[in-house]
Structure formats: structure tokens, C-alpha cells
Protein backbone atom coordinates (compact mmCIF):
# COMPACT_ATOMS: atom_id res chain seq x y z
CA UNK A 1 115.47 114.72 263.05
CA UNK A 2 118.80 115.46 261.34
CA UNK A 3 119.00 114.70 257.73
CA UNK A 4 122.70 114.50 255.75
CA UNK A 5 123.27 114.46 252.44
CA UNK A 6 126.61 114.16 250.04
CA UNK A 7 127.68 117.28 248.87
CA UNK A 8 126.76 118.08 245.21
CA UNK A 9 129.96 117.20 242.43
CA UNK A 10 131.99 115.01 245.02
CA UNK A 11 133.00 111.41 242.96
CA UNK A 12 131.87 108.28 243.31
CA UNK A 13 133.83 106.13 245.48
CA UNK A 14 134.84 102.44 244.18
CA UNK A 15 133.92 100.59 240.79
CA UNK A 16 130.59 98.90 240.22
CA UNK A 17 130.84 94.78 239.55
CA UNK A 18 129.69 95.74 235.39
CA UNK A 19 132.65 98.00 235.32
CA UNK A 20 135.16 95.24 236.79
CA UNK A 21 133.87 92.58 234.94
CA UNK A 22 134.37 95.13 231.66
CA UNK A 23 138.10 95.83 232.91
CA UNK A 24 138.63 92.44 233.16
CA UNK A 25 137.58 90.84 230.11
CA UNK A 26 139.76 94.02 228.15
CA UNK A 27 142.33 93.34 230.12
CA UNK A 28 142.38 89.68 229.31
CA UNK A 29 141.69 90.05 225.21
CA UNK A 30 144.73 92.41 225.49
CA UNK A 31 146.77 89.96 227.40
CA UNK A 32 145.68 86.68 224.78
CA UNK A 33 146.89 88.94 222.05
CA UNK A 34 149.98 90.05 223.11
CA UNK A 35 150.47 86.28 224.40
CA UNK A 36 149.41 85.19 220.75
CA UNK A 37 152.19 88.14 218.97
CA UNK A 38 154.80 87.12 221.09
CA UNK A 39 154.56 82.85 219.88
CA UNK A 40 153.89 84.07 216.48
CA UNK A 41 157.53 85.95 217.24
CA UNK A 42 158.97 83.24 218.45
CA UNK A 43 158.01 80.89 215.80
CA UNK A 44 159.08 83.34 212.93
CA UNK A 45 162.37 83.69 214.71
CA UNK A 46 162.80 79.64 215.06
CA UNK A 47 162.08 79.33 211.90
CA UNK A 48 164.74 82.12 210.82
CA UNK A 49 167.35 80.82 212.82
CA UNK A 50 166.98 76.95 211.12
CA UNK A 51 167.03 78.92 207.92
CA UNK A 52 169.65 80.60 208.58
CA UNK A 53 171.70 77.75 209.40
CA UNK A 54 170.71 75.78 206.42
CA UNK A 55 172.05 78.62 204.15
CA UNK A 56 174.93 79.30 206.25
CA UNK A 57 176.08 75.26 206.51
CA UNK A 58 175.29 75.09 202.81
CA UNK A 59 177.29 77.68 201.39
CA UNK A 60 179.98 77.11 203.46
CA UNK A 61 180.07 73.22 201.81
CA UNK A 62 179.85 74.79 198.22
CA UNK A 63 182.57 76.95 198.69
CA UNK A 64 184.66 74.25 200.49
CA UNK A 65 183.75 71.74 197.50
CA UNK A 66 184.91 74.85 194.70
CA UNK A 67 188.57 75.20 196.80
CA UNK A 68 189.13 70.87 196.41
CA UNK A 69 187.99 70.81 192.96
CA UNK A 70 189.72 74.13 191.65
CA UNK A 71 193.13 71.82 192.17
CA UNK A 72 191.75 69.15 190.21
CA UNK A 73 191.63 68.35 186.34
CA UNK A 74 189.90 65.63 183.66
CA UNK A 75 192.80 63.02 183.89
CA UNK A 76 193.02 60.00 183.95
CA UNK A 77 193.90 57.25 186.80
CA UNK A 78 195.10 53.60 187.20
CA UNK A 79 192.89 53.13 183.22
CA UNK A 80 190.42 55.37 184.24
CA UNK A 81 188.97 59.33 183.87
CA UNK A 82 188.14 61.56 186.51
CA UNK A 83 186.48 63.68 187.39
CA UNK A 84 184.35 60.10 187.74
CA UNK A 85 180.62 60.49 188.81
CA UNK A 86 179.40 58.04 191.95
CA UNK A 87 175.80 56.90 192.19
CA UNK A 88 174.83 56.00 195.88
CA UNK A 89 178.18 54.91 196.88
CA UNK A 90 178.64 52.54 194.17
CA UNK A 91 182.32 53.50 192.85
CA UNK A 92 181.60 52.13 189.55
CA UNK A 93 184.73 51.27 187.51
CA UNK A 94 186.70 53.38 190.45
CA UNK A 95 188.66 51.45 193.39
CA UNK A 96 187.02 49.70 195.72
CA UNK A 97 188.10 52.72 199.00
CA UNK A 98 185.39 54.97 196.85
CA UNK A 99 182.34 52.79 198.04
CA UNK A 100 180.36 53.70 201.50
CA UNK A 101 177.40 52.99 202.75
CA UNK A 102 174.36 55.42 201.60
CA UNK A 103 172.45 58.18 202.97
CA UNK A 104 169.00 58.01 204.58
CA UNK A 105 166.62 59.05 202.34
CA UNK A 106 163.85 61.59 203.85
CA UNK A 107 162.40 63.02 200.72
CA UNK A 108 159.60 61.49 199.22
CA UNK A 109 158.19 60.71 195.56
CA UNK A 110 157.51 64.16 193.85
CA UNK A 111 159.61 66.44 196.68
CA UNK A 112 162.41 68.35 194.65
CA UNK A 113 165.13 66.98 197.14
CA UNK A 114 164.03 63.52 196.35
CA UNK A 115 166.45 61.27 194.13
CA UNK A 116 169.72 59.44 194.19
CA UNK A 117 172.76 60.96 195.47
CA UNK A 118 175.58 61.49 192.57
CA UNK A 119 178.74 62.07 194.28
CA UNK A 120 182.33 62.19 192.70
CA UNK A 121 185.70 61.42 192.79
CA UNK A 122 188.48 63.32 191.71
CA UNK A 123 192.18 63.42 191.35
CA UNK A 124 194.36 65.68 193.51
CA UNK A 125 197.87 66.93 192.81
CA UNK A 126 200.64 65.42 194.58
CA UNK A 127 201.87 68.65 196.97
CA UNK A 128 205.30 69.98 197.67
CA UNK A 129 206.51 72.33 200.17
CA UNK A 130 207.91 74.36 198.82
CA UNK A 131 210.69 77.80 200.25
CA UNK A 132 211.47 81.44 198.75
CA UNK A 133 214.85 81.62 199.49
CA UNK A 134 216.81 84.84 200.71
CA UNK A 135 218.15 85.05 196.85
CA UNK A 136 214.86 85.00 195.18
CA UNK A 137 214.29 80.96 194.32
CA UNK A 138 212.49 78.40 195.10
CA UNK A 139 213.74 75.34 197.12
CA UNK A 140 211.73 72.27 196.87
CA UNK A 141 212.36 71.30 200.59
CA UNK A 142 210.53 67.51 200.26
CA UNK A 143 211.72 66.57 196.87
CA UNK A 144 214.39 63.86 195.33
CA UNK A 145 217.53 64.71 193.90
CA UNK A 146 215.89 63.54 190.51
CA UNK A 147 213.01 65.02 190.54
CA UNK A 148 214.57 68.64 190.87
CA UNK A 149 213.92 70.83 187.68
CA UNK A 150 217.14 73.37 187.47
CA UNK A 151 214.95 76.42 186.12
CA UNK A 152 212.86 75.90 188.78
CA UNK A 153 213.32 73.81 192.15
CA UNK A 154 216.63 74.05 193.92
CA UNK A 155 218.70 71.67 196.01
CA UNK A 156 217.86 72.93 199.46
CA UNK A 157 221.41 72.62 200.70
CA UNK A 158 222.29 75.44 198.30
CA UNK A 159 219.87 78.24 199.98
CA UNK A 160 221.53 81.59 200.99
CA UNK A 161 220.18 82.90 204.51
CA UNK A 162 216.56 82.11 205.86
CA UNK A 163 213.73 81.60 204.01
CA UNK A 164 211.38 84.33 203.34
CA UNK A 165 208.60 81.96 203.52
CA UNK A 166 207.30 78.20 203.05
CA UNK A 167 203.94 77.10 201.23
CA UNK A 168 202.56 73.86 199.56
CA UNK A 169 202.35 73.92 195.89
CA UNK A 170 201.14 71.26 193.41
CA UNK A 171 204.34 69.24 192.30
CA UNK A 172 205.23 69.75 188.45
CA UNK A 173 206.99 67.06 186.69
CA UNK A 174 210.84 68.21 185.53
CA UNK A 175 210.24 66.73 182.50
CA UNK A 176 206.61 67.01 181.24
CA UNK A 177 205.93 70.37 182.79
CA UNK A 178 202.18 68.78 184.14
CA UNK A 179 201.02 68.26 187.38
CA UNK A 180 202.02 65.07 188.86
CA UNK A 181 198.63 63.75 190.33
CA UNK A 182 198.64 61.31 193.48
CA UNK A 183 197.78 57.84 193.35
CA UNK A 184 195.58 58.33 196.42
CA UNK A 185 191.92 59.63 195.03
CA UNK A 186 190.00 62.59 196.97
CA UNK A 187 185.61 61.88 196.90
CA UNK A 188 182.61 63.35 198.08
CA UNK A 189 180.43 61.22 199.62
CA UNK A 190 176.95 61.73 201.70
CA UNK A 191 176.18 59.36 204.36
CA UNK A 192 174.71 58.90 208.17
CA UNK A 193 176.67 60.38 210.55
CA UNK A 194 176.64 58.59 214.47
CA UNK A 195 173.58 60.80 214.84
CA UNK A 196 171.71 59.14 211.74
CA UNK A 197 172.48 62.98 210.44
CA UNK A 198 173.18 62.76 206.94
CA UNK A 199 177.23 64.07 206.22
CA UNK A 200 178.37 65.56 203.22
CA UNK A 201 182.10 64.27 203.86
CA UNK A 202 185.41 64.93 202.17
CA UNK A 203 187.51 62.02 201.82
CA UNK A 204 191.11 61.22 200.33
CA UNK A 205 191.61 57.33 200.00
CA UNK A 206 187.90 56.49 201.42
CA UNK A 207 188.86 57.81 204.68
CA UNK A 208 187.00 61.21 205.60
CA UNK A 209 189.44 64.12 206.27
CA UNK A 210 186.77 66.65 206.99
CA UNK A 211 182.86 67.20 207.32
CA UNK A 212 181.68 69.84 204.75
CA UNK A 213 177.95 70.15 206.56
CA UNK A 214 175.15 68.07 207.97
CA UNK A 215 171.59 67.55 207.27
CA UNK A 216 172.25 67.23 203.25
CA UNK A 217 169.33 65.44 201.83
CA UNK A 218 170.80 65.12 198.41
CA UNK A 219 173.80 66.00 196.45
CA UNK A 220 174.42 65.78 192.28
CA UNK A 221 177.19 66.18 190.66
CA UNK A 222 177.31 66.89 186.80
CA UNK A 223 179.70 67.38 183.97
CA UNK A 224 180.13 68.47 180.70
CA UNK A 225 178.98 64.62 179.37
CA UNK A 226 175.96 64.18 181.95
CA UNK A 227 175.04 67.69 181.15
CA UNK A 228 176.46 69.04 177.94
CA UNK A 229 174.47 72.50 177.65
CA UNK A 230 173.78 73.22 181.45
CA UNK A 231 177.84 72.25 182.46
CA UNK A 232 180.96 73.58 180.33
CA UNK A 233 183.89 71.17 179.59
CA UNK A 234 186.49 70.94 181.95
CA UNK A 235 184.31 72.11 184.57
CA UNK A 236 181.46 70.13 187.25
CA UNK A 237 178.35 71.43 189.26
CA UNK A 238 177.48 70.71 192.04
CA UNK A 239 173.97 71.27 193.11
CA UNK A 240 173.32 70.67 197.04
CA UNK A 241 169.68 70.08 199.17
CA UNK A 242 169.82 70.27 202.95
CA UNK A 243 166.88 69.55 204.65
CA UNK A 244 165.75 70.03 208.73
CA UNK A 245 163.25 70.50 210.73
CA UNK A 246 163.24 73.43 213.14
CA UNK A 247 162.27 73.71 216.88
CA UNK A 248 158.60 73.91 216.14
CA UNK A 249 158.52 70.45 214.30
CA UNK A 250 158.23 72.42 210.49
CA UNK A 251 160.71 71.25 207.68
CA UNK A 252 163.04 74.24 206.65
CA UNK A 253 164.98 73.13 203.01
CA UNK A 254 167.80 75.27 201.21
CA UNK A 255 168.66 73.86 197.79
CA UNK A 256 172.07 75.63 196.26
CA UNK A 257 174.39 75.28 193.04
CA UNK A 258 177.83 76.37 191.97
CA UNK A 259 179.86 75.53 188.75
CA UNK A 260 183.36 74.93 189.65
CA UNK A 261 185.98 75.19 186.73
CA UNK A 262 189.13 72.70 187.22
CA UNK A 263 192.61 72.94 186.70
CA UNK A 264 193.44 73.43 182.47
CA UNK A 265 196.37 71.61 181.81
């Protein structure tokens, strides 16, 4: 009878069902935790990019809100001073155009974005184009005969050659030397947009002329007689929340501040 045998040293062919079952279960704890990095990832990056926005939308608004006011000044119109502080909407002794309907509230009791809004409403100068002419002066190219200064504004008729260039400039009274301010009021105001998005809006007249951001949860203004150690006179801060909630259903806030000095006449 013939015997055979395997040859001493040669490997073992195929894997035994303990060392497949041991594959698999490392292979799957590796694959849950890689699974489980890549969501914790993607929720970090979510979370960044709401942030993100909020800071971007937000500073953006502040800096937009410093340009409008830097033109402004404490003066007073039709009987009454501005810069003039808003509660809600409610104009107070302002005109009537100032009032709007009011933001939805999403803060609660105790949450540092929760509170009325405290909007304002400001004068603006009245604007003039104004040319540099080829012989060095200024034309005032939308202004009446009467309201030309001679040191200063020229009849356009009398420019030499093309103008070097055209801008807008605040108009200054002939014969005060101050800013003439317009009749027609500039406001901030925070309300629902058609989304049900609160708006921080910029409006001249009551009627918006441009959207500063979205998703503001509260907005106070302050001046030098709301806040007489925090705010310097002649000046206003505004402090700005924005509040939403990102992909994964978590709220993201961004809260920010800037003191904006106006015009010194």
C-alpha cells in the first residue's frame, strides 16, 4: 500500500472560518470608525461654513452701516434731532415713512440676542455732482445759478476743455459754509424678509434701497445720551446679533460692534 504525505515547510493553503470571522470584524471596526471621522468632518465643516457666513454677512453690514453714517451729523430736522433712536419700528416723534413692521423674534428670555430691536434714523447730505475741470476747478454740474459759491462751484458753461473727472460730493451752502442736509431721512430698520428671514435693510424715505445682511436677530443702536461712558458725543454704535441654524439643525450666532464717528460740523 502506497502512503503520501505533504512535504515538510510547504504553507497552509486557505484561511480557517476563526481567522475570517477575525478579518472581518477588524475590518468592520476599521470601516465604523473611519465612517464615524468622516461625519464628525463633515459636521465640523457645516458648522464652519454657517460660521463663516455669519461673520462674513455681519461684517460686511457693519462696515456698510460705518460708510452711511460717516456722511451723517447730530442735526436737526423738520423740529427734530437726529441721529434719532427707533424702538421696534415705532418712529417716535420722527415721520410717519420711519415706521415698519417688526422683526420675528427667535431669541428667548435670558439668550444674549434676546431684546428689542433699536434702530435709527439719520440725516443724509443733499449730493452734488460735481467736475474737475481742465483748469483746475470745480463745476457744480446739477446746481442753480443761486446756489453757486464763486470761491468754490463754477457755472458749468464756463469750463475750459473736458473734464478730468466727475464725483458726488455733499452740497455746501454758499452762504453758511454747512452741509445742506436733505429733507428725505435715511433709517435702519430690521424686519421679515418674503422668506420670514429677518433683513437688516437700508432705507431713504421708508423705502429700502439696499439689504445690508439676513438672519439678524437683533440690532441696537446707541449714542452719546443712551450711553454716555460706553459711546462718545457725536458718534453712535452699533452692536449687531445674527443668528442661524446650520445644515445639521445646530444654531450658529455671531454678535459684532463698531463705533462709527459722524460728520463734525
Amino acid at each position: 500500500m502506497m502512503h503520501f504525505t505533504h512535504p515538510r515547510g510547504r504553507a497552509r493553503a486557505g484561511f480557517t472560518l476563526l481567522e475570517v470571522a477575525i478579518s472581518s470584524s477588524v475590518l468592520f471596526l476599521i470601516t465604523a470608525a473611519l465612517v464615524q471621522q468622516l461625519e464628525s468632518t463633515r459636521r465640523v465643516a457645516l458648522v464652519a461654513r454657517t460660521g463663516e457666513r455669519l461673520h462674513a454677512s455681519g461684517t460686511s453690514a457693519l462696515k456698510a452701516v460705518g460708510d452711511e453714517l460717516r456722511r451723517s451729523a447730530r442735526t436737526w430736522v423738520d423740529g427734530v434731532e437726529y441721529p434719532l433712536l427707533c424702538v421696534d419700528g415705532d418712529p417716535g416723534a420722527g415721520p410717519g415713512y420711519l415706521a415698519h413692521q417688526g422683526a420675528i423674534e427667535h431669541a428667548e428670555i435670558g439668550e444674549p440676542d434676546h431684546g428689542p430691536n433699536v434702530e435709527l434714523a439719520f440725516a443724509m447730505p443733499q449730493m452734488r455732482r460735481l467736475a474737475e475741470g481742465a483748469d483746475g476747478r470745480n463745476y457744480c454740474l446739477d446746481c442753480d445759478e443761486d446756489e453757486l459759491d464763486p470761491d468754490m462751484y463754477h457755472d458749468p458753461d464756463e469750463a475750459v476743455g473736458d473734464f478730468a473727472r466727475i464725483y458726488q460730493a455733499p452740497y455746501i451752502d454758499p452762504v453758511t459754509g454747512l452741509v445742506r442736509w436733505s429733507d428725505e431721512l435715511a433709517s435702519l430698520a430690521v424686519v421679515p424678509d418674503a422668506r420670514g428671514r429677518n433683513a437688516l435693510e437700508l432705507r431713504v424715505a421708508g423705502v429700502r434701497t439696499k439689504t445690508l445682511a439676513r438672519d439678524v436677530e437683533r440690532i441696537v443702536c446707541d449714542t452719546s445720551a443712551t450711553d454716555p461712558v460706553g459711546v462718545p458725543v457725536g458718534a453712535v454704535r452699533v452692536r449687531l446679533w445674527l443668528r442661524s441654524r446650520d445644515e445639521t439643525g445646530a444654531l450658529q450666532r455671531w454678535r459684532g460692534e463698531s463705533v462709527i464717528h459722524l460728520r463734525n460740523d
